[in-house]
N, C-alpha and C. Protein backbone atom coordinates (compact mmCIF):
# COMPACT_ATOMS: atom_id res chain seq x y z
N UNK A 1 136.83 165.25 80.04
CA UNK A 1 135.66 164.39 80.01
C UNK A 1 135.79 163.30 78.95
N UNK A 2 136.46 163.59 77.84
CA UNK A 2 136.63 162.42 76.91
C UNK A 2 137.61 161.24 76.98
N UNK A 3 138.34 161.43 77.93
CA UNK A 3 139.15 160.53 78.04
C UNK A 3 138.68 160.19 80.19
N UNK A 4 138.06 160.51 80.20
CA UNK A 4 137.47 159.84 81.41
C UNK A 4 136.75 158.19 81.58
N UNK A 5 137.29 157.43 82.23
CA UNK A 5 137.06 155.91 81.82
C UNK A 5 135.79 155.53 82.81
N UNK A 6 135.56 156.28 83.66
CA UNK A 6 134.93 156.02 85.36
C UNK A 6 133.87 156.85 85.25
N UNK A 7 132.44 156.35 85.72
CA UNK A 7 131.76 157.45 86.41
C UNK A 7 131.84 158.75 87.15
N UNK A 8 132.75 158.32 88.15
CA UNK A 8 133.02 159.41 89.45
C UNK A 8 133.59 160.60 88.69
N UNK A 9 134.63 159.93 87.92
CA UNK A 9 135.37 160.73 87.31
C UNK A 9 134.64 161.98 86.38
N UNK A 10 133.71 161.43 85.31
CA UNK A 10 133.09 161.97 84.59
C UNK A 10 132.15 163.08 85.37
N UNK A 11 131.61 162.75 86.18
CA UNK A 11 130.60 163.83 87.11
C UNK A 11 131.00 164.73 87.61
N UNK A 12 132.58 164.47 88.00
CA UNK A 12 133.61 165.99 88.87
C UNK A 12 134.14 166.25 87.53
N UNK A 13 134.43 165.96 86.61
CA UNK A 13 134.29 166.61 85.38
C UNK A 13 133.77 167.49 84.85
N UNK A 14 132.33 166.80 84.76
CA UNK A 14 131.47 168.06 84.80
C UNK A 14 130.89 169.24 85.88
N UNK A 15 131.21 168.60 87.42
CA UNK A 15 131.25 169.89 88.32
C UNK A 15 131.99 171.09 87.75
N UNK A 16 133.44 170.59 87.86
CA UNK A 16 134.50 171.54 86.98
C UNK A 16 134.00 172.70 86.51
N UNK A 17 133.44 171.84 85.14
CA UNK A 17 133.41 172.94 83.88
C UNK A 17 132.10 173.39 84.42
N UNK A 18 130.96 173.13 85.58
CA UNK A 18 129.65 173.88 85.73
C UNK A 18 130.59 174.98 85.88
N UNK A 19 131.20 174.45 87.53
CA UNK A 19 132.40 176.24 87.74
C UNK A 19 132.91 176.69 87.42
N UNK A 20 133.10 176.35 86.45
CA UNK A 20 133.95 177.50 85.14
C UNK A 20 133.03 178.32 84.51
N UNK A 21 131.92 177.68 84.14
CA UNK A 21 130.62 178.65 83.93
C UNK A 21 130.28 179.45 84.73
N UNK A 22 130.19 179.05 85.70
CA UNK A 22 129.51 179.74 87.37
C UNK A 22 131.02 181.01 86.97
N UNK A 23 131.97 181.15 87.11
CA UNK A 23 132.82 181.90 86.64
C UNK A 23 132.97 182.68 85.96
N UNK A 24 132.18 182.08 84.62
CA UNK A 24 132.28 183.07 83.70
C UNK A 24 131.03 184.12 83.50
N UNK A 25 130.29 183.63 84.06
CA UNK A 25 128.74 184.35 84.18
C UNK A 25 128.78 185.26 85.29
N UNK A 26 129.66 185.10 86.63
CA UNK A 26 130.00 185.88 87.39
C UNK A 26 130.94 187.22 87.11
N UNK A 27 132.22 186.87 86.43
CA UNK A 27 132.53 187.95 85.87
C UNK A 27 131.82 189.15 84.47
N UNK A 28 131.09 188.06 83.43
CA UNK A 28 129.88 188.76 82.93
C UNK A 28 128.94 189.49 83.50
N UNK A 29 128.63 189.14 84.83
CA UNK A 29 127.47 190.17 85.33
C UNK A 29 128.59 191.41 85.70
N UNK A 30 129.16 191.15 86.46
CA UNK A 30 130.27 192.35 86.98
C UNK A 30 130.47 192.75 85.57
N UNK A 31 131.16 192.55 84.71
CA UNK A 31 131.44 193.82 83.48
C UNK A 31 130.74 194.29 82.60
N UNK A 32 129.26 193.61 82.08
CA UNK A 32 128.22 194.28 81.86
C UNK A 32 127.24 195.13 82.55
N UNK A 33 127.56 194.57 84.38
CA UNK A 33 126.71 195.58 85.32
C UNK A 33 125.33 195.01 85.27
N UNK A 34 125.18 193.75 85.03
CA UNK A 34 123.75 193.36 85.34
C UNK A 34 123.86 192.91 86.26
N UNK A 35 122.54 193.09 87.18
CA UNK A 35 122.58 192.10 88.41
C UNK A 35 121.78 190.58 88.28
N UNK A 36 120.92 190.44 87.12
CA UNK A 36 120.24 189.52 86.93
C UNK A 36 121.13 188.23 86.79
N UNK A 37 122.44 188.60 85.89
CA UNK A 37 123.43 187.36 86.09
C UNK A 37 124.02 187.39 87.41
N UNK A 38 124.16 187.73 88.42
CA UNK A 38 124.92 187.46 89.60
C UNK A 38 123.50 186.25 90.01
N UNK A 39 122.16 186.25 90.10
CA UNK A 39 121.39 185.75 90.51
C UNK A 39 121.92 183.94 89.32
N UNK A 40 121.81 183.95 88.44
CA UNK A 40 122.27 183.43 87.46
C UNK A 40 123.77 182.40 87.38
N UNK A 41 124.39 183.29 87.94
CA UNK A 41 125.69 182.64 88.55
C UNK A 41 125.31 181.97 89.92
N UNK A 42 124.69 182.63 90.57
CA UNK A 42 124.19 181.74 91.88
C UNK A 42 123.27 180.31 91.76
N UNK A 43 122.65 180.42 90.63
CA UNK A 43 121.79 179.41 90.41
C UNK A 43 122.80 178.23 89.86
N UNK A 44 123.44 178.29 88.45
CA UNK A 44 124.45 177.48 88.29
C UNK A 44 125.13 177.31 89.30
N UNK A 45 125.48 177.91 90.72
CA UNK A 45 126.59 177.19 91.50
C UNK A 45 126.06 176.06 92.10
N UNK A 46 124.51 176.93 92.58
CA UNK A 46 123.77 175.65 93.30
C UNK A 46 123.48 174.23 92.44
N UNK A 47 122.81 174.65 91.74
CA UNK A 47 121.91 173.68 90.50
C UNK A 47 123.45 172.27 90.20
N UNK A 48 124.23 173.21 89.01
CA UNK A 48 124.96 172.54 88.10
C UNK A 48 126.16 172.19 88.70
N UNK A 49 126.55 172.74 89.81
CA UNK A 49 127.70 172.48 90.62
C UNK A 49 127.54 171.73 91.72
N UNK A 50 126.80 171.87 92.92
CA UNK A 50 126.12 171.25 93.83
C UNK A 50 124.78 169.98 93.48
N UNK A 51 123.80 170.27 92.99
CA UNK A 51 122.48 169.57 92.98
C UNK A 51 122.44 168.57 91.98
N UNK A 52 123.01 168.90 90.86
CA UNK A 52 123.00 168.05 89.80
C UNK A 52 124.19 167.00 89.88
N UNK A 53 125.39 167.10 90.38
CA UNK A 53 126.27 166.39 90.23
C UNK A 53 126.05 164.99 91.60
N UNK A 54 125.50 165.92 92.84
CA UNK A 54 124.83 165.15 93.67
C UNK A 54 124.05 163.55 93.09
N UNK A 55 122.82 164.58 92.72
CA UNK A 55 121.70 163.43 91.95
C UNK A 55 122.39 162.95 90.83
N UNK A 56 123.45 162.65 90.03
CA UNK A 56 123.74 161.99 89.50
C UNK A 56 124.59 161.40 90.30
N UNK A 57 125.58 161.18 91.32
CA UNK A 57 126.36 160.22 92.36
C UNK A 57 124.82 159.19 92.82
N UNK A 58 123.96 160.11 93.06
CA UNK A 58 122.97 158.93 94.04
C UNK A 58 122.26 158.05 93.05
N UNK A 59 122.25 158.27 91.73
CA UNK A 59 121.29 157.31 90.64
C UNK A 59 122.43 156.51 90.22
N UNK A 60 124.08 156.73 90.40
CA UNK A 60 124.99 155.92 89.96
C UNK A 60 125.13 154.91 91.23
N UNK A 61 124.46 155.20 91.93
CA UNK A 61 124.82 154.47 93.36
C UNK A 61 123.57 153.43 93.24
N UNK A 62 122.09 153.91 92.87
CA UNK A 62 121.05 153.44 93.24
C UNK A 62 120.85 152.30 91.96
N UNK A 63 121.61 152.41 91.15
CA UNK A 63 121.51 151.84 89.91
C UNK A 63 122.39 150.68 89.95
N UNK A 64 123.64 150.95 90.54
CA UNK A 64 124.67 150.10 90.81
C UNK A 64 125.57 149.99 89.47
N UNK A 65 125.77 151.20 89.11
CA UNK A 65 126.80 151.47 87.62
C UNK A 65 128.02 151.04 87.99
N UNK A 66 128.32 150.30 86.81
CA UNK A 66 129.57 149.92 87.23
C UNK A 66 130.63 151.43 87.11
N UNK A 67 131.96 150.99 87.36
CA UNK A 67 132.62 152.04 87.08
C UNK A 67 133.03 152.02 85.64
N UNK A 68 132.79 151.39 85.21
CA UNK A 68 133.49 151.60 83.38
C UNK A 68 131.74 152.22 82.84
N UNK A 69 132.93 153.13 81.68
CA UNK A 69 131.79 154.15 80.80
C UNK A 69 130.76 153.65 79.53
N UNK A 70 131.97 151.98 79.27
CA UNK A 70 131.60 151.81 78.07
C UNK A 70 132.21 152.33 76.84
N UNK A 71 133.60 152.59 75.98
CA UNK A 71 133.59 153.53 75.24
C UNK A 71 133.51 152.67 74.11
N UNK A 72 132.91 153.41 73.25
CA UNK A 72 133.30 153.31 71.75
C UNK A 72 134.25 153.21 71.04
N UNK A 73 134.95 154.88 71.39
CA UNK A 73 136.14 155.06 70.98
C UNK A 73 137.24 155.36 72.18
N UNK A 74 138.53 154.62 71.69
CA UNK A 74 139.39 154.73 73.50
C UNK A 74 139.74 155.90 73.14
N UNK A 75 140.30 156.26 74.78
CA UNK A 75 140.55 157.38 74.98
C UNK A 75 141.43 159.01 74.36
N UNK A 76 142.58 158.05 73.42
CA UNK A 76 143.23 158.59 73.16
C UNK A 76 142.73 158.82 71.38
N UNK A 77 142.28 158.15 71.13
CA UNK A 77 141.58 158.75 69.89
C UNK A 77 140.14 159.82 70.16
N UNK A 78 139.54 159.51 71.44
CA UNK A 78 138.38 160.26 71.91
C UNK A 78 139.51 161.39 72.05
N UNK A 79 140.21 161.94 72.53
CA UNK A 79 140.99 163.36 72.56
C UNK A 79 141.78 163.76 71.64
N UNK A 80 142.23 162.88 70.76
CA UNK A 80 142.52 163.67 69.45
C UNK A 80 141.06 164.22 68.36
N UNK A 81 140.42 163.22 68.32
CA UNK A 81 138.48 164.00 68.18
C UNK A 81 138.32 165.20 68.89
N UNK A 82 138.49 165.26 70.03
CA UNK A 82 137.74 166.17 70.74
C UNK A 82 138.68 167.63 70.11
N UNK A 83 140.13 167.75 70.08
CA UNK A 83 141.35 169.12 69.35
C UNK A 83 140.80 168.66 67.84
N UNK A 84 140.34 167.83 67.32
CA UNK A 84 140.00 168.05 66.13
C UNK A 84 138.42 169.17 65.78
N UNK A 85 137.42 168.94 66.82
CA UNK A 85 136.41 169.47 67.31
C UNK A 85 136.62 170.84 67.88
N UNK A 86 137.37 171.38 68.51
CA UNK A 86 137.89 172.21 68.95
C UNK A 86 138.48 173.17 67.65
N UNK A 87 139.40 172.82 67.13
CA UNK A 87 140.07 173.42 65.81
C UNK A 87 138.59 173.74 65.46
N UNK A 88 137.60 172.61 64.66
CA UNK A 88 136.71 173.05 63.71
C UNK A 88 135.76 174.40 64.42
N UNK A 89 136.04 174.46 65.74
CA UNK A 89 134.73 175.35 66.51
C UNK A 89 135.37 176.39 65.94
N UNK A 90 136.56 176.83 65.78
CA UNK A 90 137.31 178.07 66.18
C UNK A 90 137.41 178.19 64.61
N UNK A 91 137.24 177.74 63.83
CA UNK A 91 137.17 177.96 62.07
C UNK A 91 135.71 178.57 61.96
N UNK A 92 134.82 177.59 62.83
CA UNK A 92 133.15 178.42 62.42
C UNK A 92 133.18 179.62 63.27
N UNK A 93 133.85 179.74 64.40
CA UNK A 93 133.60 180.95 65.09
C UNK A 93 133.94 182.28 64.32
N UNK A 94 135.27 181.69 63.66
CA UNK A 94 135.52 183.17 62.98
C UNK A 94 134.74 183.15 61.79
N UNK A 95 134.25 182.78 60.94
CA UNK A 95 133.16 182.59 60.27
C UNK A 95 132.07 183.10 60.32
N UNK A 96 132.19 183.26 61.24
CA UNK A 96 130.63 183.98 61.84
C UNK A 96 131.14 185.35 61.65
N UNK A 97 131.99 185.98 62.53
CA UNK A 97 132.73 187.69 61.81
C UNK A 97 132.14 188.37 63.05
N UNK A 98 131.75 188.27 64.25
CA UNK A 98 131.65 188.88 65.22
C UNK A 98 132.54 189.76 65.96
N UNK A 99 133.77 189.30 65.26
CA UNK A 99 135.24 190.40 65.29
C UNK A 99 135.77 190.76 66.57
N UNK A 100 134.97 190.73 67.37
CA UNK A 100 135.76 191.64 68.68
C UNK A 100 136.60 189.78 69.16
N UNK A 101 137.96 189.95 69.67
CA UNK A 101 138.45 189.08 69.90
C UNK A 101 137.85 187.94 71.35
N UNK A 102 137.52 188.83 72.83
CA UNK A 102 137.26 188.08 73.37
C UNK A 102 135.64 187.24 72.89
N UNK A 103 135.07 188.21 72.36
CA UNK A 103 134.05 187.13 71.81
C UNK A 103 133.75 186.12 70.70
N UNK A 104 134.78 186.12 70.30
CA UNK A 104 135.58 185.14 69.11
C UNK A 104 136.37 183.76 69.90
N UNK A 105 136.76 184.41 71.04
CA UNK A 105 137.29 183.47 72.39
C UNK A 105 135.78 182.57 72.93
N UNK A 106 135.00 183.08 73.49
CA UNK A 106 133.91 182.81 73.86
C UNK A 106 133.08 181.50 73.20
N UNK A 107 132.98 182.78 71.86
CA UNK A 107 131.74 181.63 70.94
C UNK A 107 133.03 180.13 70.60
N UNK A 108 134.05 180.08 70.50
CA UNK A 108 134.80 178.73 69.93
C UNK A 108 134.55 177.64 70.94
N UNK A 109 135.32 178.19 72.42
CA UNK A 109 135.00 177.22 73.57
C UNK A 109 133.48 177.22 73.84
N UNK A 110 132.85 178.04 73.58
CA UNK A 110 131.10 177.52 73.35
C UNK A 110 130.57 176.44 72.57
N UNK A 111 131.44 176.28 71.35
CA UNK A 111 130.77 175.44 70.10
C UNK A 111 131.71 174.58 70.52
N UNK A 112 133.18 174.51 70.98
CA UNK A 112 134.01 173.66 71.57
C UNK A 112 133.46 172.40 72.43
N UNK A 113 132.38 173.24 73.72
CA UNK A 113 131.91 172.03 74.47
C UNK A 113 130.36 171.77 73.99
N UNK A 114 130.00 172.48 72.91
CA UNK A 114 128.21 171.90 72.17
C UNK A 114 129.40 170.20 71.47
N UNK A 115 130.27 170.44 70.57
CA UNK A 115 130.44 169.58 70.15
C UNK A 115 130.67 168.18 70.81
N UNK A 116 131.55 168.70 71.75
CA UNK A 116 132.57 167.40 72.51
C UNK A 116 131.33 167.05 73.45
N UNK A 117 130.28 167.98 73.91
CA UNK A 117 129.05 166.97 74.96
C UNK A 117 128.36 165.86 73.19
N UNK A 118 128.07 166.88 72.49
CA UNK A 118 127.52 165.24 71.04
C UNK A 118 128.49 164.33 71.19
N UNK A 119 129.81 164.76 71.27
CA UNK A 119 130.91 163.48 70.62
C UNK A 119 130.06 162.19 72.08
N UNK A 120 130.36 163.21 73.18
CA UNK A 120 130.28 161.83 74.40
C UNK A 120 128.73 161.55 74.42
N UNK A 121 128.17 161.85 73.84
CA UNK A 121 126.72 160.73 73.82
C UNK A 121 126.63 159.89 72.74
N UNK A 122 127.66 160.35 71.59
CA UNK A 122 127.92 159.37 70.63
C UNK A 122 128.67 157.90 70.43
N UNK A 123 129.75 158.63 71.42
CA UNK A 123 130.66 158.09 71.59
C UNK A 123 130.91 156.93 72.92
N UNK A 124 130.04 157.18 73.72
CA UNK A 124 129.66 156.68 75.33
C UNK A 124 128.61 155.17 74.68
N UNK A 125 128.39 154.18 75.60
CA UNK A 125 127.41 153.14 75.06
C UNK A 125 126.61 153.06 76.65
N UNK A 126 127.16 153.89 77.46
CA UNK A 126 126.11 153.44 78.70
C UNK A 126 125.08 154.74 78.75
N UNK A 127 123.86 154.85 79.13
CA UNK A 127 122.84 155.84 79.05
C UNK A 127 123.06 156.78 79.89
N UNK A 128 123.97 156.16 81.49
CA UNK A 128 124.40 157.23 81.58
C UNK A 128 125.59 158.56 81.30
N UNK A 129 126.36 158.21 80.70
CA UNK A 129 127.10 159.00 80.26
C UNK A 129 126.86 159.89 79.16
N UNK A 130 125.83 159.36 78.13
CA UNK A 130 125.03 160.08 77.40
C UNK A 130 124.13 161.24 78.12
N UNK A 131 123.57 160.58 79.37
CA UNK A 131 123.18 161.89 80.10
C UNK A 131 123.87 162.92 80.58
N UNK A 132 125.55 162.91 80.86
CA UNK A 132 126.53 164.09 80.86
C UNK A 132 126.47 164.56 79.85
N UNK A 133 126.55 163.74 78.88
CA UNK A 133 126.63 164.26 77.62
C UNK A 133 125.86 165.75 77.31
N UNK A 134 124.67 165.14 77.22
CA UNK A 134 123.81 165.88 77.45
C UNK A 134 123.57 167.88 77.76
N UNK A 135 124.39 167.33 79.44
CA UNK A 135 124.36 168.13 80.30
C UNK A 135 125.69 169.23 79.64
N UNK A 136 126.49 168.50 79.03
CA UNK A 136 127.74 169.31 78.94
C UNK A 136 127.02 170.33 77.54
N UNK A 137 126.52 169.46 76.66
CA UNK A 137 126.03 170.13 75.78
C UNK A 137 124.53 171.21 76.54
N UNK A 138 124.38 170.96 77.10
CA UNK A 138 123.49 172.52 77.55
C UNK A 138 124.38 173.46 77.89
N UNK A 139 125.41 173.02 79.21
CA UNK A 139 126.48 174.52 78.82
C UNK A 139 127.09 174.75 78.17
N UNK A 140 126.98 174.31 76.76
CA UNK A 140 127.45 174.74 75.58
C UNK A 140 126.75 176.14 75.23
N UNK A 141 125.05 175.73 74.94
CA UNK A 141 124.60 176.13 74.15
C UNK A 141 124.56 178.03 75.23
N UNK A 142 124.62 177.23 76.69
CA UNK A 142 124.53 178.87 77.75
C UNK A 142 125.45 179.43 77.72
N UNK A 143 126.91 179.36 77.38
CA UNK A 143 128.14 179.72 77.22
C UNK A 143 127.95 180.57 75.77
N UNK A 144 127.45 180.02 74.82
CA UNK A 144 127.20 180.54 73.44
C UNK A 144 126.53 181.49 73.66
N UNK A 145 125.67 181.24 74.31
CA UNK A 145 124.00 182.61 74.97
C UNK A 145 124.91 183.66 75.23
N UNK A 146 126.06 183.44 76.70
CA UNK A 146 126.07 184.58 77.26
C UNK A 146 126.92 184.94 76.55
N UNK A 147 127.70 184.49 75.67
CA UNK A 147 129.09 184.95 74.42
C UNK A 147 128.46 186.52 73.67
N UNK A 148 127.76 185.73 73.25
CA UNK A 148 126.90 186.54 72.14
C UNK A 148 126.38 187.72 72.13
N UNK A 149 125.07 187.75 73.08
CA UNK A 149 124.08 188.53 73.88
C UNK A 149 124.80 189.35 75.18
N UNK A 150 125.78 188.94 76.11
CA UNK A 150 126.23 189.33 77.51
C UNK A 150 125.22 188.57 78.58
N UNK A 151 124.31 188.01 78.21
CA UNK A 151 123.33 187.23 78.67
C UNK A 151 121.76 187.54 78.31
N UNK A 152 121.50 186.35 78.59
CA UNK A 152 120.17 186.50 77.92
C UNK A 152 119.05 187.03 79.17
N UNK A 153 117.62 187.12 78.40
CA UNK A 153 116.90 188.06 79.54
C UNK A 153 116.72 187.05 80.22
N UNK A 154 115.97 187.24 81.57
CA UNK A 154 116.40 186.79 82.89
C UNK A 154 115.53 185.70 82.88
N UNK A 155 114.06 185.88 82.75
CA UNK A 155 113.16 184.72 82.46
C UNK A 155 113.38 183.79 81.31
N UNK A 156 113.88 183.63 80.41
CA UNK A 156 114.57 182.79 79.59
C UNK A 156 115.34 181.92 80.31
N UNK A 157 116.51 182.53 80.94
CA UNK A 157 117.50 182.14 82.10
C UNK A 157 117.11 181.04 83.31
N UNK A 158 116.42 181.65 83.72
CA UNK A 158 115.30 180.77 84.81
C UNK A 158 114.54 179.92 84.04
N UNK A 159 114.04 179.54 82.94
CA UNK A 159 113.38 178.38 82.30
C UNK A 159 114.62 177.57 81.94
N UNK A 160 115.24 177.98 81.65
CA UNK A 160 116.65 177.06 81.31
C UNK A 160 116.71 176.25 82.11
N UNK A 161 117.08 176.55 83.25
CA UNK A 161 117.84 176.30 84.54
C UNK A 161 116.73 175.03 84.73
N UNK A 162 115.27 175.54 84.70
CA UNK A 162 114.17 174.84 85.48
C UNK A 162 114.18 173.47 84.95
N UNK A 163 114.27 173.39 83.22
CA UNK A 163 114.22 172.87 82.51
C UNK A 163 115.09 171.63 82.30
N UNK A 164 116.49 172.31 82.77
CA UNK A 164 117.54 171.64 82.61
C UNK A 164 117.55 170.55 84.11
N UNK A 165 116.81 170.81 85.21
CA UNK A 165 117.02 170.59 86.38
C UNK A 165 115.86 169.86 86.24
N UNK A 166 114.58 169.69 85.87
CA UNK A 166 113.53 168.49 85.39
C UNK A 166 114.11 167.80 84.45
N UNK A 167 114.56 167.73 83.57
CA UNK A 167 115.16 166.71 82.47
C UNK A 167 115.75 165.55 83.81
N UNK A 168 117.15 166.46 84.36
CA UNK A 168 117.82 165.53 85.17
C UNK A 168 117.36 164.93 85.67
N UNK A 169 116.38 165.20 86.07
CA UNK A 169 115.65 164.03 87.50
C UNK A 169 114.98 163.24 86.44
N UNK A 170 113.99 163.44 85.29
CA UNK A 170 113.36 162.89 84.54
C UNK A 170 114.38 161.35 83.97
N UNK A 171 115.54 162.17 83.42
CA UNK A 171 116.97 161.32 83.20
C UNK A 171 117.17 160.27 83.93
N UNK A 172 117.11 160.71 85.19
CA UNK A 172 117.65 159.65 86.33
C UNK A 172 116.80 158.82 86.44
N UNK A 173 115.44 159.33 86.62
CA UNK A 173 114.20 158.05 86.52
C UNK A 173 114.55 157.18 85.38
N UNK A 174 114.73 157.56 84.35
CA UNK A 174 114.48 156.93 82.77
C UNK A 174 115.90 155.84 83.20
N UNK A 175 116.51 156.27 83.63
CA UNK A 175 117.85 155.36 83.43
C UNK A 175 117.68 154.07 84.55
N UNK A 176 117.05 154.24 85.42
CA UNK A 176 116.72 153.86 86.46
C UNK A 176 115.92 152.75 86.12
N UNK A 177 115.05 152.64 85.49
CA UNK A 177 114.33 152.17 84.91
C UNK A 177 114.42 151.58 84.12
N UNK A 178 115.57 151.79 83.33
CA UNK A 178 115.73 150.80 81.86
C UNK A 178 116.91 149.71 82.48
N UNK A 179 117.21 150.06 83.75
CA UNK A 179 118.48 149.71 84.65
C UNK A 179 117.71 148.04 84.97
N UNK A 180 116.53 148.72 85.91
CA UNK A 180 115.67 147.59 86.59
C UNK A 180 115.13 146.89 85.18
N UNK A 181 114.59 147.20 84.58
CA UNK A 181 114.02 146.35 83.52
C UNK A 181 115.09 145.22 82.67
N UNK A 182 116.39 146.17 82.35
CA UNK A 182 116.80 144.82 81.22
C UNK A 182 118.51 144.59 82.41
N UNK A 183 118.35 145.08 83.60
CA UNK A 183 119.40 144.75 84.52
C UNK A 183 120.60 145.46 83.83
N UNK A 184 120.95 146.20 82.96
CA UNK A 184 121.67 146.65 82.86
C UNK A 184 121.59 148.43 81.99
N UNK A 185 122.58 148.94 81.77
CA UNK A 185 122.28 150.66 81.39
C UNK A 185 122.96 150.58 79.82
N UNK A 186 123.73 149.80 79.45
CA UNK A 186 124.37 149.73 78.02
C UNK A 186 123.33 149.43 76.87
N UNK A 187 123.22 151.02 76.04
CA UNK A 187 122.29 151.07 75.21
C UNK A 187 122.62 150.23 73.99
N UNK A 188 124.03 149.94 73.84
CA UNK A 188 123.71 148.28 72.60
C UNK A 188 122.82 147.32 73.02
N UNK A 189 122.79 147.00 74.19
CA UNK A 189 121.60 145.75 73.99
C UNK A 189 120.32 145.74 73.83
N UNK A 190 120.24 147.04 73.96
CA UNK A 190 118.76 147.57 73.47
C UNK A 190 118.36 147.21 71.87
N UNK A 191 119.63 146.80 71.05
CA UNK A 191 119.71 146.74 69.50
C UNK A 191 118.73 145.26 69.35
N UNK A 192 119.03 144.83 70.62
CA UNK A 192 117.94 143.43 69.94
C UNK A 192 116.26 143.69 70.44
N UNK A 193 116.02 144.74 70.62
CA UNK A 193 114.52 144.95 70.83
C UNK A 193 114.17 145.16 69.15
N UNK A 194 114.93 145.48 68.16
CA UNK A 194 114.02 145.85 66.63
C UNK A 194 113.26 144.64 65.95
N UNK A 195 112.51 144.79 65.73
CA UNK A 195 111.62 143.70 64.97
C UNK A 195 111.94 143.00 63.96
């Protein structure tokens, strides 16, 4: 995702890593024996894999985004950031002293993608890519959940999801909108609205 230059690109990006979640929450329900995550894994396939990546193709379409992201920082310094980000996850993970190894695995690539979704809303200048951003950083923070806990209780789970799935659309309006108003989505030019 950090060295992604394109829209299209960035969104099957994040399909990806939804299904890698959808994956990992699937094999979590199977080896803890809950059934509440198989429901859970089903929701991320639909939602974060299917629905969300959708409605973001149709607001990149309806908006008329170009294909460039906008970066800040090019690509190849955005991915030496991102193994620099990565290293630091896996220094706080063990830090923490949770000891058992696969969950020492878990929590790093958890704090791995909380970080690298901040880097790309930091690092991104168009609003929408800040909104992957975003998105990547929520399955951060659910990857961390189910690291930790084996998953969290089920109604928690389902507000997430709900939550995360109103933002998006909320997102898409907002971008939509700041699209039609100043004709374009690049949040520098917003710098000359300060008084």
């Amino acid at each position: 995702m950090v060295i992604a230059k394109r829209v299209p690109a960035l969104i099957r990006s994040f399909r990806y890593q939804s299904f890698f979640i959808f994956l990992v929450t699937l094999s979590a329900g199977f080896t803890e024996r809950q059934g509440d995550l198989y429901f859970v894994a089903l929701l991320i396939l639909v939602l974060k894999v299917f629905i969300i990546p959708v409605l973001l193709n149709l607001t990149a379409k309806r908006i008329n985004v170009d294909e460039g992201l906008g970066l800040f920082v090019n690509s190849q310094l955005s991915l030496i950031v991102a193994l620099i980000l990565s290293y630091c996850s896996w220094v706080f993970s063990r830090s923490l002293g949770f000891g058992l190894y696969h969950k020492l695995l878990g929590q790093t690539v958890a704090f791995s993608v909380l970080f690298i979704g901040a880097f790309l809303m930091i690092s991104r200048m168009k609003a929408f890519s800040q909104v992957a951003g975003l998105l990547v950083m929520e399955n951060g923070i659910f990857l961390f959940a189910l690291s930790v806990s084996g998953g969290m209780p089920f109604f928690v789970e389902i507000a997430i999801f709900l939550d995360v799935f109103v933002s998006v659309i909320i997102m898409g309006l907002f971008v939509y909108r700041i699209n039609k108003l100043f004709t374009h989505i690049d949040v520098t030019k917003l710098s000359r609205l300060k008084g």
